[in-house]
N, C-alpha and C. Protein backbone atom coordinates (compact mmCIF):
# COMPACT_ATOMS: atom_id res chain seq x y z
N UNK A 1 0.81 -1.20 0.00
CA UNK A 1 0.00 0.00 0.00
C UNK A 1 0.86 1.27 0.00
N UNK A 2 2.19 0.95 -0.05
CA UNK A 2 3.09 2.36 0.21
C UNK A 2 3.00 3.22 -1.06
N UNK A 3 2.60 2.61 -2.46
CA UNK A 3 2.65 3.48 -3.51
C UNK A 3 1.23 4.60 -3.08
N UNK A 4 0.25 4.39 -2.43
CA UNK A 4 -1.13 4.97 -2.60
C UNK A 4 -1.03 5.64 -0.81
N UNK A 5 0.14 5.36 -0.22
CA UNK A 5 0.23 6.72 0.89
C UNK A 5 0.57 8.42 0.77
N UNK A 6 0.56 8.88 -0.72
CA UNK A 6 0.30 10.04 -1.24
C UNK A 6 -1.03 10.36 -0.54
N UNK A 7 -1.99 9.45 -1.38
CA UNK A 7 -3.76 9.73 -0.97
C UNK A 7 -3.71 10.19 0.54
N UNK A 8 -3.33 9.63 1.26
CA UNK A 8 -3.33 10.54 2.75
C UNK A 8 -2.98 12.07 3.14
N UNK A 9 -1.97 12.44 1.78
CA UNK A 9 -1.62 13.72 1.53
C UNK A 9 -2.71 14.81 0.75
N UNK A 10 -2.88 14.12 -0.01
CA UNK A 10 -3.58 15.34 -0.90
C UNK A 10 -5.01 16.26 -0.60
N UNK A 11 -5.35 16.10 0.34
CA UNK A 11 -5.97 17.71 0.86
C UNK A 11 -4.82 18.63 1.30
N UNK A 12 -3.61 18.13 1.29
CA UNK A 12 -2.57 19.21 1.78
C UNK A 12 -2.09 19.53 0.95
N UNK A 13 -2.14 19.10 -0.51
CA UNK A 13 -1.14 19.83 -1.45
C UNK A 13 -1.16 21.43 -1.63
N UNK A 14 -2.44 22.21 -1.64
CA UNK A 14 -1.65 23.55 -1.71
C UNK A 14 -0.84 24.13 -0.83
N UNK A 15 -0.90 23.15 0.31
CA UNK A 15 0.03 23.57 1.84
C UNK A 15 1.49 23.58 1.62
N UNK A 16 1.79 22.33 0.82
CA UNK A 16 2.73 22.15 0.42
C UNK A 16 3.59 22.88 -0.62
N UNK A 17 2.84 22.78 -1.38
CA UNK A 17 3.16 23.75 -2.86
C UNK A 17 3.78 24.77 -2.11
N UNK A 18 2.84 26.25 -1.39
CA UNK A 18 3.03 27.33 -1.42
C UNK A 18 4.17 27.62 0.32
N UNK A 19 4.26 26.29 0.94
CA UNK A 19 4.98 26.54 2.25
C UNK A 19 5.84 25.43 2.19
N UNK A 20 7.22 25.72 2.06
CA UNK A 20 8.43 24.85 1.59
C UNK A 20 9.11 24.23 3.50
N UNK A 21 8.83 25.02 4.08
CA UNK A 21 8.52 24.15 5.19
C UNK A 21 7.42 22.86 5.79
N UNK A 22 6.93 23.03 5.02
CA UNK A 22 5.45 21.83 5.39
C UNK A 22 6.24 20.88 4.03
N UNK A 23 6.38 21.42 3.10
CA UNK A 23 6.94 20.57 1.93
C UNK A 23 8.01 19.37 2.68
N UNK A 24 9.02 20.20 3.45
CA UNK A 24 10.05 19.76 4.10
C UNK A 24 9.37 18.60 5.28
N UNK A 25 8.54 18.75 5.77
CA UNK A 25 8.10 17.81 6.30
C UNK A 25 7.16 16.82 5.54
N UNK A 26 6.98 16.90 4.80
CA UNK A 26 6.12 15.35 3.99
C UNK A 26 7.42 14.87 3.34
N UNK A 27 8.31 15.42 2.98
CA UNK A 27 9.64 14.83 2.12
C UNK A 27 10.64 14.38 3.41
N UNK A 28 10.49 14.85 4.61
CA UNK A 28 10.81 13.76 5.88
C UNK A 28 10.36 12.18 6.24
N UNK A 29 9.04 12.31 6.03
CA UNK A 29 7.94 11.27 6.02
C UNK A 29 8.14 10.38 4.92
N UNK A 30 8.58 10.65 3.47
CA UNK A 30 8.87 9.87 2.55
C UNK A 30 10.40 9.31 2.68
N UNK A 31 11.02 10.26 3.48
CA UNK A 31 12.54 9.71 3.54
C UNK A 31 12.97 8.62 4.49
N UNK A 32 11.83 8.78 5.84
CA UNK A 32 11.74 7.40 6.60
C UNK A 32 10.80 5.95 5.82
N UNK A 33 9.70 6.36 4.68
CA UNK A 33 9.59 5.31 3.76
C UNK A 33 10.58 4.65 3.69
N UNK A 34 11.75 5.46 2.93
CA UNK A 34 12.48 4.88 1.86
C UNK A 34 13.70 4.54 2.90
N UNK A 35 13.76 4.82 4.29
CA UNK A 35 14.74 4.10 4.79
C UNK A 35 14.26 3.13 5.66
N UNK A 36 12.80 3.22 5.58
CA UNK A 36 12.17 1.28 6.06
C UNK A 36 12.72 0.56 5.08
N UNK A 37 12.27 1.01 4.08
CA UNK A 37 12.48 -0.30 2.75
C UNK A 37 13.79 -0.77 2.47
N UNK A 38 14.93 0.27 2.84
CA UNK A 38 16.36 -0.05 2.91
C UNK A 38 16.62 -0.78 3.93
N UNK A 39 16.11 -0.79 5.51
CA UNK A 39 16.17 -1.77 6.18
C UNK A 39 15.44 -2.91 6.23
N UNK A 40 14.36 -3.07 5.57
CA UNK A 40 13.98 -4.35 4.75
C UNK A 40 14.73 -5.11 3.91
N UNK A 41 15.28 -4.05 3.06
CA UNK A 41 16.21 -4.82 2.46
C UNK A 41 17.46 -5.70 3.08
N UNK A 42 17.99 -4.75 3.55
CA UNK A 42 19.30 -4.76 4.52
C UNK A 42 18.90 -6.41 5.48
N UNK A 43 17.55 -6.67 5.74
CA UNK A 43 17.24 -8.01 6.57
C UNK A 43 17.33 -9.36 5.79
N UNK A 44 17.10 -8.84 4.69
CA UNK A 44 16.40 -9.50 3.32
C UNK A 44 14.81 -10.06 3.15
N UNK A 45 13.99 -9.25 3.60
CA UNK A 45 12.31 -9.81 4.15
C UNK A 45 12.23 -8.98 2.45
N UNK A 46 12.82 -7.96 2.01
CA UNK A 46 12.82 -7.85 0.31
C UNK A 46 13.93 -8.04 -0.72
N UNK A 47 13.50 -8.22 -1.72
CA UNK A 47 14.38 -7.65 -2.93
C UNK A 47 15.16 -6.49 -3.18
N UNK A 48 16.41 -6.31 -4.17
CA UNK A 48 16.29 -4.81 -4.35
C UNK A 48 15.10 -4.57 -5.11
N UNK A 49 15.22 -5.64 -6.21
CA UNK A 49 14.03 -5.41 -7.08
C UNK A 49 12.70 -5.01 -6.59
N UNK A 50 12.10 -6.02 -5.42
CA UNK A 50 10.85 -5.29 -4.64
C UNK A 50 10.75 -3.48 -4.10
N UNK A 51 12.10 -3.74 -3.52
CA UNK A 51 12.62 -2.10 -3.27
C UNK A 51 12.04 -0.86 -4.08
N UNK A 52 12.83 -1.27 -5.28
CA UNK A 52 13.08 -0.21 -6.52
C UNK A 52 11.04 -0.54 -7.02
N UNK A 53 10.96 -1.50 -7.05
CA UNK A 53 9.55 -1.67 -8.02
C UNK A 53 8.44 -0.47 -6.83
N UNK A 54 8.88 -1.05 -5.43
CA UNK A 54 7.86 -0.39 -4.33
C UNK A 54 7.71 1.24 -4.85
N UNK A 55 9.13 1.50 -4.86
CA UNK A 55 9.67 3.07 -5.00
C UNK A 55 8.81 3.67 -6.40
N UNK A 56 8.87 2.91 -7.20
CA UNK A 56 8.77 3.10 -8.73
C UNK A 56 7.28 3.15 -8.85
N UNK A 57 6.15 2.97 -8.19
CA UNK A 57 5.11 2.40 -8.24
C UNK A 57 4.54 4.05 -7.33
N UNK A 58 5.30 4.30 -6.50
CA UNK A 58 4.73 5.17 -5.99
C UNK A 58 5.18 5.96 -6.42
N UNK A 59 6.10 6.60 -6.91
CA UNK A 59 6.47 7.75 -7.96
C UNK A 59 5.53 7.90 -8.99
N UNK A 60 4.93 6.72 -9.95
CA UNK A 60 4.02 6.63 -10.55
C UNK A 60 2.42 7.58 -9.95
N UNK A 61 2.07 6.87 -9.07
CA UNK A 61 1.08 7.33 -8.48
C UNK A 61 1.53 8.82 -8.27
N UNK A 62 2.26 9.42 -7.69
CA UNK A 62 2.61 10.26 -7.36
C UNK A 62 2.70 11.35 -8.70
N UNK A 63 3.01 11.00 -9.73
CA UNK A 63 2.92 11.64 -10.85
C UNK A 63 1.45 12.07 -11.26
N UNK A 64 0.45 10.89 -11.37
CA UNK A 64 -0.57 11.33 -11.81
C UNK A 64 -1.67 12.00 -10.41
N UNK A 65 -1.51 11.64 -9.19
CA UNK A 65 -2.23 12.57 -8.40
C UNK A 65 -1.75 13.89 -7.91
N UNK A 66 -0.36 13.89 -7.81
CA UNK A 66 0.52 15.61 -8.08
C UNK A 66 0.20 16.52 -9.43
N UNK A 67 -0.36 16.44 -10.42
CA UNK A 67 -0.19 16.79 -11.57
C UNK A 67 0.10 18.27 -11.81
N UNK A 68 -0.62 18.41 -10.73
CA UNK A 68 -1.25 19.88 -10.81
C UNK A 68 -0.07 20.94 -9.41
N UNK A 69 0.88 19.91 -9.26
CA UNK A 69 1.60 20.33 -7.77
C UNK A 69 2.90 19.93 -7.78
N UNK A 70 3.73 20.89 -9.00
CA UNK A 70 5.08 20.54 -9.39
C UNK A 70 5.96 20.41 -8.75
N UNK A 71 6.04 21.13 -7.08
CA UNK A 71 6.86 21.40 -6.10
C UNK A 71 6.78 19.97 -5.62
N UNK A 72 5.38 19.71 -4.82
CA UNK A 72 4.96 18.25 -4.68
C UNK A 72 5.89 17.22 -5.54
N UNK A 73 5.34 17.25 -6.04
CA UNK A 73 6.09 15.60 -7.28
C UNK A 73 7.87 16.09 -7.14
N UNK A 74 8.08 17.01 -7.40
CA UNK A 74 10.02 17.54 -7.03
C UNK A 74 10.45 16.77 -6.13
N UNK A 75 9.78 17.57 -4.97
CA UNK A 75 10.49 17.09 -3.46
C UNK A 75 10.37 15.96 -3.16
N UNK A 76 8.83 15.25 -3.38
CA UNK A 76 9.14 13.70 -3.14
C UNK A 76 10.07 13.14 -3.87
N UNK A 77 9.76 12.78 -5.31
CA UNK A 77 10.71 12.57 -6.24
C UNK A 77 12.26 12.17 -5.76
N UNK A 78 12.40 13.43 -5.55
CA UNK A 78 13.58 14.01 -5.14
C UNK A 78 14.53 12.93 -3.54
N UNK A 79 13.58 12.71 -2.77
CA UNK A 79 13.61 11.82 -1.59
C UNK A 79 13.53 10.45 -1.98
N UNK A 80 12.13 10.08 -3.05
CA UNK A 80 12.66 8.66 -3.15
C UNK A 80 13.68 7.83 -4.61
N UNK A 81 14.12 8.95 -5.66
CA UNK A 81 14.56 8.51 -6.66
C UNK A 81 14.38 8.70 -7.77
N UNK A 82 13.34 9.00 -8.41
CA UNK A 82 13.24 9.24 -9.65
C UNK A 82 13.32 9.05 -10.86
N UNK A 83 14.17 9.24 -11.80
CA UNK A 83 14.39 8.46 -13.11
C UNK A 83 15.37 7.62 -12.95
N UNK A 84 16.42 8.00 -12.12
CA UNK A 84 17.63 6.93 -11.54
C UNK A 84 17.07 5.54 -11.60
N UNK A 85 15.95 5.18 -10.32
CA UNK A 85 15.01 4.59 -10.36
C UNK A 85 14.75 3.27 -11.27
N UNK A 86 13.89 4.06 -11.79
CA UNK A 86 13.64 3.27 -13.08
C UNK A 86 14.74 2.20 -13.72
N UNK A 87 15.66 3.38 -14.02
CA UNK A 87 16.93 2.22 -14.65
C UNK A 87 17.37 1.30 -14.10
N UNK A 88 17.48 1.93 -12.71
CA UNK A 88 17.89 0.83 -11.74
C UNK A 88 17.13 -0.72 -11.31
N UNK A 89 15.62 -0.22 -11.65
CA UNK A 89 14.88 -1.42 -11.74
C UNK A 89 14.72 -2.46 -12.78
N UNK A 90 15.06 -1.32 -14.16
CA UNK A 90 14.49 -2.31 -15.52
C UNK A 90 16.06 -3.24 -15.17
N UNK A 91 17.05 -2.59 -14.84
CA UNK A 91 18.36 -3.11 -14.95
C UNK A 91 18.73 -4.37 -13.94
N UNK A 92 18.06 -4.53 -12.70
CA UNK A 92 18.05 -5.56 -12.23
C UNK A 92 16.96 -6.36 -12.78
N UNK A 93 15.73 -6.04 -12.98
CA UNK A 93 14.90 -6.81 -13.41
C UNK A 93 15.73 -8.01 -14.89
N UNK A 94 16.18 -7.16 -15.88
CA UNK A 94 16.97 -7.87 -17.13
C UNK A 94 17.82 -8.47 -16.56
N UNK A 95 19.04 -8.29 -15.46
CA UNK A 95 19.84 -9.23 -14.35
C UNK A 95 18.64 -10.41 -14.49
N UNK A 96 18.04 -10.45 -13.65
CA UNK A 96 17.24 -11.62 -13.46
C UNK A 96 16.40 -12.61 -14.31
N UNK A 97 16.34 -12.13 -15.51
CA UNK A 97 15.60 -12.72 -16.69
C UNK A 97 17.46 -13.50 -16.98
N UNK A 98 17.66 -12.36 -17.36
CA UNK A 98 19.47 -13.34 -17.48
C UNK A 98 19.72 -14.76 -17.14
N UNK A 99 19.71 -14.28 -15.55
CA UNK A 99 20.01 -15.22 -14.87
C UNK A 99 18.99 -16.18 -15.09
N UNK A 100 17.92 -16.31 -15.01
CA UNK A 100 16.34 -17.58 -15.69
C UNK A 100 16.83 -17.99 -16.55
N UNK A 101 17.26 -17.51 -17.42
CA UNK A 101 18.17 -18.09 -19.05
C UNK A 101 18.91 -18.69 -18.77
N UNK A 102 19.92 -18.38 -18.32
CA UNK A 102 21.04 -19.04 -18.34
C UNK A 102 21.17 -20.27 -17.20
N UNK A 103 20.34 -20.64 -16.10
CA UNK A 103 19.94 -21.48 -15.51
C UNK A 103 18.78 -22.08 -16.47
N UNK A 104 18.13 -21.53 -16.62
CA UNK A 104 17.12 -22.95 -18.13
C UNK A 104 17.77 -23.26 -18.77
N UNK A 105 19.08 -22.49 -19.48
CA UNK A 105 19.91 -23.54 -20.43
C UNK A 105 20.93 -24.59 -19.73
N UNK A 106 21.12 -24.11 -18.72
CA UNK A 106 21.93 -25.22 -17.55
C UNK A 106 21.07 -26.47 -17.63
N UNK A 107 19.90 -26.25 -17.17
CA UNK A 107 18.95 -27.17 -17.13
C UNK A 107 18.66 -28.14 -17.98
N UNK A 108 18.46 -27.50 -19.19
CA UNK A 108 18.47 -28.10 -20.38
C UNK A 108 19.41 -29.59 -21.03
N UNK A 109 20.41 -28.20 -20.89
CA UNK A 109 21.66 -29.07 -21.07
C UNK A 109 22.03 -30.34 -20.37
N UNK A 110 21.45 -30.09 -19.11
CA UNK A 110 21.81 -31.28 -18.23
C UNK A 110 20.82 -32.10 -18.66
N UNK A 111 20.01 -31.91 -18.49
CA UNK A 111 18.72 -33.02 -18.97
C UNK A 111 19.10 -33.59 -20.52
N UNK A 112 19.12 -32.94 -21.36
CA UNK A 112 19.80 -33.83 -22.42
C UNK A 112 21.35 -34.80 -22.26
N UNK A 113 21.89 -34.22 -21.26
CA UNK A 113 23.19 -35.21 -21.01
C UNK A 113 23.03 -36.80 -20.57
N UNK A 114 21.79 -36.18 -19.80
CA UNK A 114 21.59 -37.22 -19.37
C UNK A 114 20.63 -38.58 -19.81
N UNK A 115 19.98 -37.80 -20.76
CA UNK A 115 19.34 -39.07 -21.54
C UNK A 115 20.34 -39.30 -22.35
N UNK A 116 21.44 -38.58 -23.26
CA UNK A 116 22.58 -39.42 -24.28
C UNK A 116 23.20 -40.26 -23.22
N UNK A 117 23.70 -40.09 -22.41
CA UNK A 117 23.85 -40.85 -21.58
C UNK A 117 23.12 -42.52 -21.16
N UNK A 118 22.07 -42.58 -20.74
CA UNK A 118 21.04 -43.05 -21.03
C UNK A 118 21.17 -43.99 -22.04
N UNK A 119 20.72 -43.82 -23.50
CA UNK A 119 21.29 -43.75 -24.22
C UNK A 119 21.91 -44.51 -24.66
N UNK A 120 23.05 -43.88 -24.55
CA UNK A 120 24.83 -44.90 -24.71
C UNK A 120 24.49 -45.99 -24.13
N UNK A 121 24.45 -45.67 -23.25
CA UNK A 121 24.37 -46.94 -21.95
C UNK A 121 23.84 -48.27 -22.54
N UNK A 122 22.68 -47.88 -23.20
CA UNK A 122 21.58 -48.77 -23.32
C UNK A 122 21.92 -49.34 -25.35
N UNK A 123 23.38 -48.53 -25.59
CA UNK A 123 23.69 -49.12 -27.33
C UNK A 123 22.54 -48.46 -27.61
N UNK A 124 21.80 -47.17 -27.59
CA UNK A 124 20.87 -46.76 -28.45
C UNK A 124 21.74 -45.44 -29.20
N UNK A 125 22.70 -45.64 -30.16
CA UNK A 125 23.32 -44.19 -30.71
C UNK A 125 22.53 -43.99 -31.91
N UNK A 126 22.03 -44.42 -32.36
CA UNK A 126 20.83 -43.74 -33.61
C UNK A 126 19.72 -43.00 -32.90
N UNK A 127 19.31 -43.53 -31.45
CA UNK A 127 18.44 -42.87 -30.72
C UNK A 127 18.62 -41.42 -30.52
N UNK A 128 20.33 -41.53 -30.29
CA UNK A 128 20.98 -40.09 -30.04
C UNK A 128 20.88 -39.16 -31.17
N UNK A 129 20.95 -39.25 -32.34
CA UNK A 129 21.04 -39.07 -33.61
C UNK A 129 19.20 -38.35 -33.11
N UNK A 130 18.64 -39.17 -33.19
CA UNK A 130 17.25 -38.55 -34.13
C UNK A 130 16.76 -38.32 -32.71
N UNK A 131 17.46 -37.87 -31.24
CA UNK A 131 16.88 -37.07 -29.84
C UNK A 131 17.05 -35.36 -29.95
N UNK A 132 18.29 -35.53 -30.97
CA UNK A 132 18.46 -34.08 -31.18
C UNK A 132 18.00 -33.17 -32.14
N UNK A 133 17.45 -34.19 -33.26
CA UNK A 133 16.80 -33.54 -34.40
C UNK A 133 15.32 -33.43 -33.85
N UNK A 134 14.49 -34.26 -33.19
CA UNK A 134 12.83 -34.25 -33.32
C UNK A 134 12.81 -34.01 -31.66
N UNK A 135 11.99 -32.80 -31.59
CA UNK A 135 12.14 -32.72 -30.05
C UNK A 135 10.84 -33.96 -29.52
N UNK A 136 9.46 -33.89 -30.69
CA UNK A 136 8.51 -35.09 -29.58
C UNK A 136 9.39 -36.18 -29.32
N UNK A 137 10.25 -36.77 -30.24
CA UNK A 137 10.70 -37.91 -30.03
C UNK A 137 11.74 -37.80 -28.84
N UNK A 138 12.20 -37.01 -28.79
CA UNK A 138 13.46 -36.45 -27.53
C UNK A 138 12.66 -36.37 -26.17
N UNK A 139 10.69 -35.75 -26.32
CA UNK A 139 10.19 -35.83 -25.01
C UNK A 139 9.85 -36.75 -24.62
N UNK A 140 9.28 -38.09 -25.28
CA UNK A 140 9.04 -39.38 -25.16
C UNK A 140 10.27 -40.44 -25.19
N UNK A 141 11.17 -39.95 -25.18
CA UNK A 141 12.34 -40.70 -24.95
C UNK A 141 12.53 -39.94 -23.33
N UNK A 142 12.19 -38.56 -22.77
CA UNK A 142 12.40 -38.65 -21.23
C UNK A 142 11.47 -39.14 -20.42
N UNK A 143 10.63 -39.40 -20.93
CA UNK A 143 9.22 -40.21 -20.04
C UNK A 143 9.61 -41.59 -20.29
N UNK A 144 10.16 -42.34 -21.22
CA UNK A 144 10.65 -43.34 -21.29
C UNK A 144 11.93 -43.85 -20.07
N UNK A 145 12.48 -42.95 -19.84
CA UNK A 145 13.99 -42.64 -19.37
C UNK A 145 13.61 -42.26 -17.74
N UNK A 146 12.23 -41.30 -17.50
CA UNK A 146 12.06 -41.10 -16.24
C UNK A 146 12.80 -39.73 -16.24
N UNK A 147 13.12 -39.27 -17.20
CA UNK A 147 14.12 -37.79 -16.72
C UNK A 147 13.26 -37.03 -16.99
N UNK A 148 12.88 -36.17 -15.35
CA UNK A 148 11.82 -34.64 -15.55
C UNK A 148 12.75 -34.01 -16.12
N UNK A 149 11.68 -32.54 -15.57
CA UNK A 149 12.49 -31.21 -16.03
C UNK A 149 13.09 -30.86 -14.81
């Protein structure tokens, strides 16, 4: 719910806008947000990724219910991150697709080792031959074999 704790603010936005002291205090209030979520992190009960997405989500919000309250959207902004942000999220987020890849091809790989394997074992090398060309025949050769995913 931390992206939609703006909504608790906004009967105060012209307070804010026009008195940079009251500003200074809601951009206090967002700065202990953003140093819960760093000691969340810091426990590991989150992600950075959860972190940055939390942050990113409420900047969002924060964009379209500030619209009208440029000082507003600044100063928070400004406290929890901003366009930095973003990059920082798409950029771990692509880290982690990475990493899914390159552990599914681990995976992969192993699982095919292990039916040529298999395989060999069993004098089936034409099997090997036509496991790598036809994948149905390669999936019914691991149900044959007992090798999940």
């Amino acid at each position: 719910m931390i992206p939609f704790y703006i909504f608790s603010h906004e009967t105060r936005f012209d307070e804010y806008e026009k008195d940079k002291a009251k500003l200074k205090l809601l951009q206090k209030e967002y700065e202990q947000i953003k140093n819960k979520l760093e000691g969340l992190l810091s426990q590991g009960a989150i992600s950075e990724y959860t972190k940055c997405t939390i942050i990113d989500m409420s900047n969002k919000v924060l964009e379209h219910i500030a619209i009208k309250y440029n000082s507003v959207k600044e100063g928070v902004k400004a406290v929890m991150g901003g366009k930095v942000l973003e990059y920082e999220a798409k950029t771990i987020k692509r880290e982690g697709i990475r990493e899914g890849i390159k552990e599914g091809i681990e995976q992969g790989e192993d699982r095919l080792s292990r039916l040529i394997a298999k395989l060999m074992e069993n004098n089936r090398s034409q099997d090997v031959i036509k496991a790598t060309q036809d994948k149905q025949y390669r999936d019914q050769l691991y149900k044959e074999y007992l090798i999940g995913q």
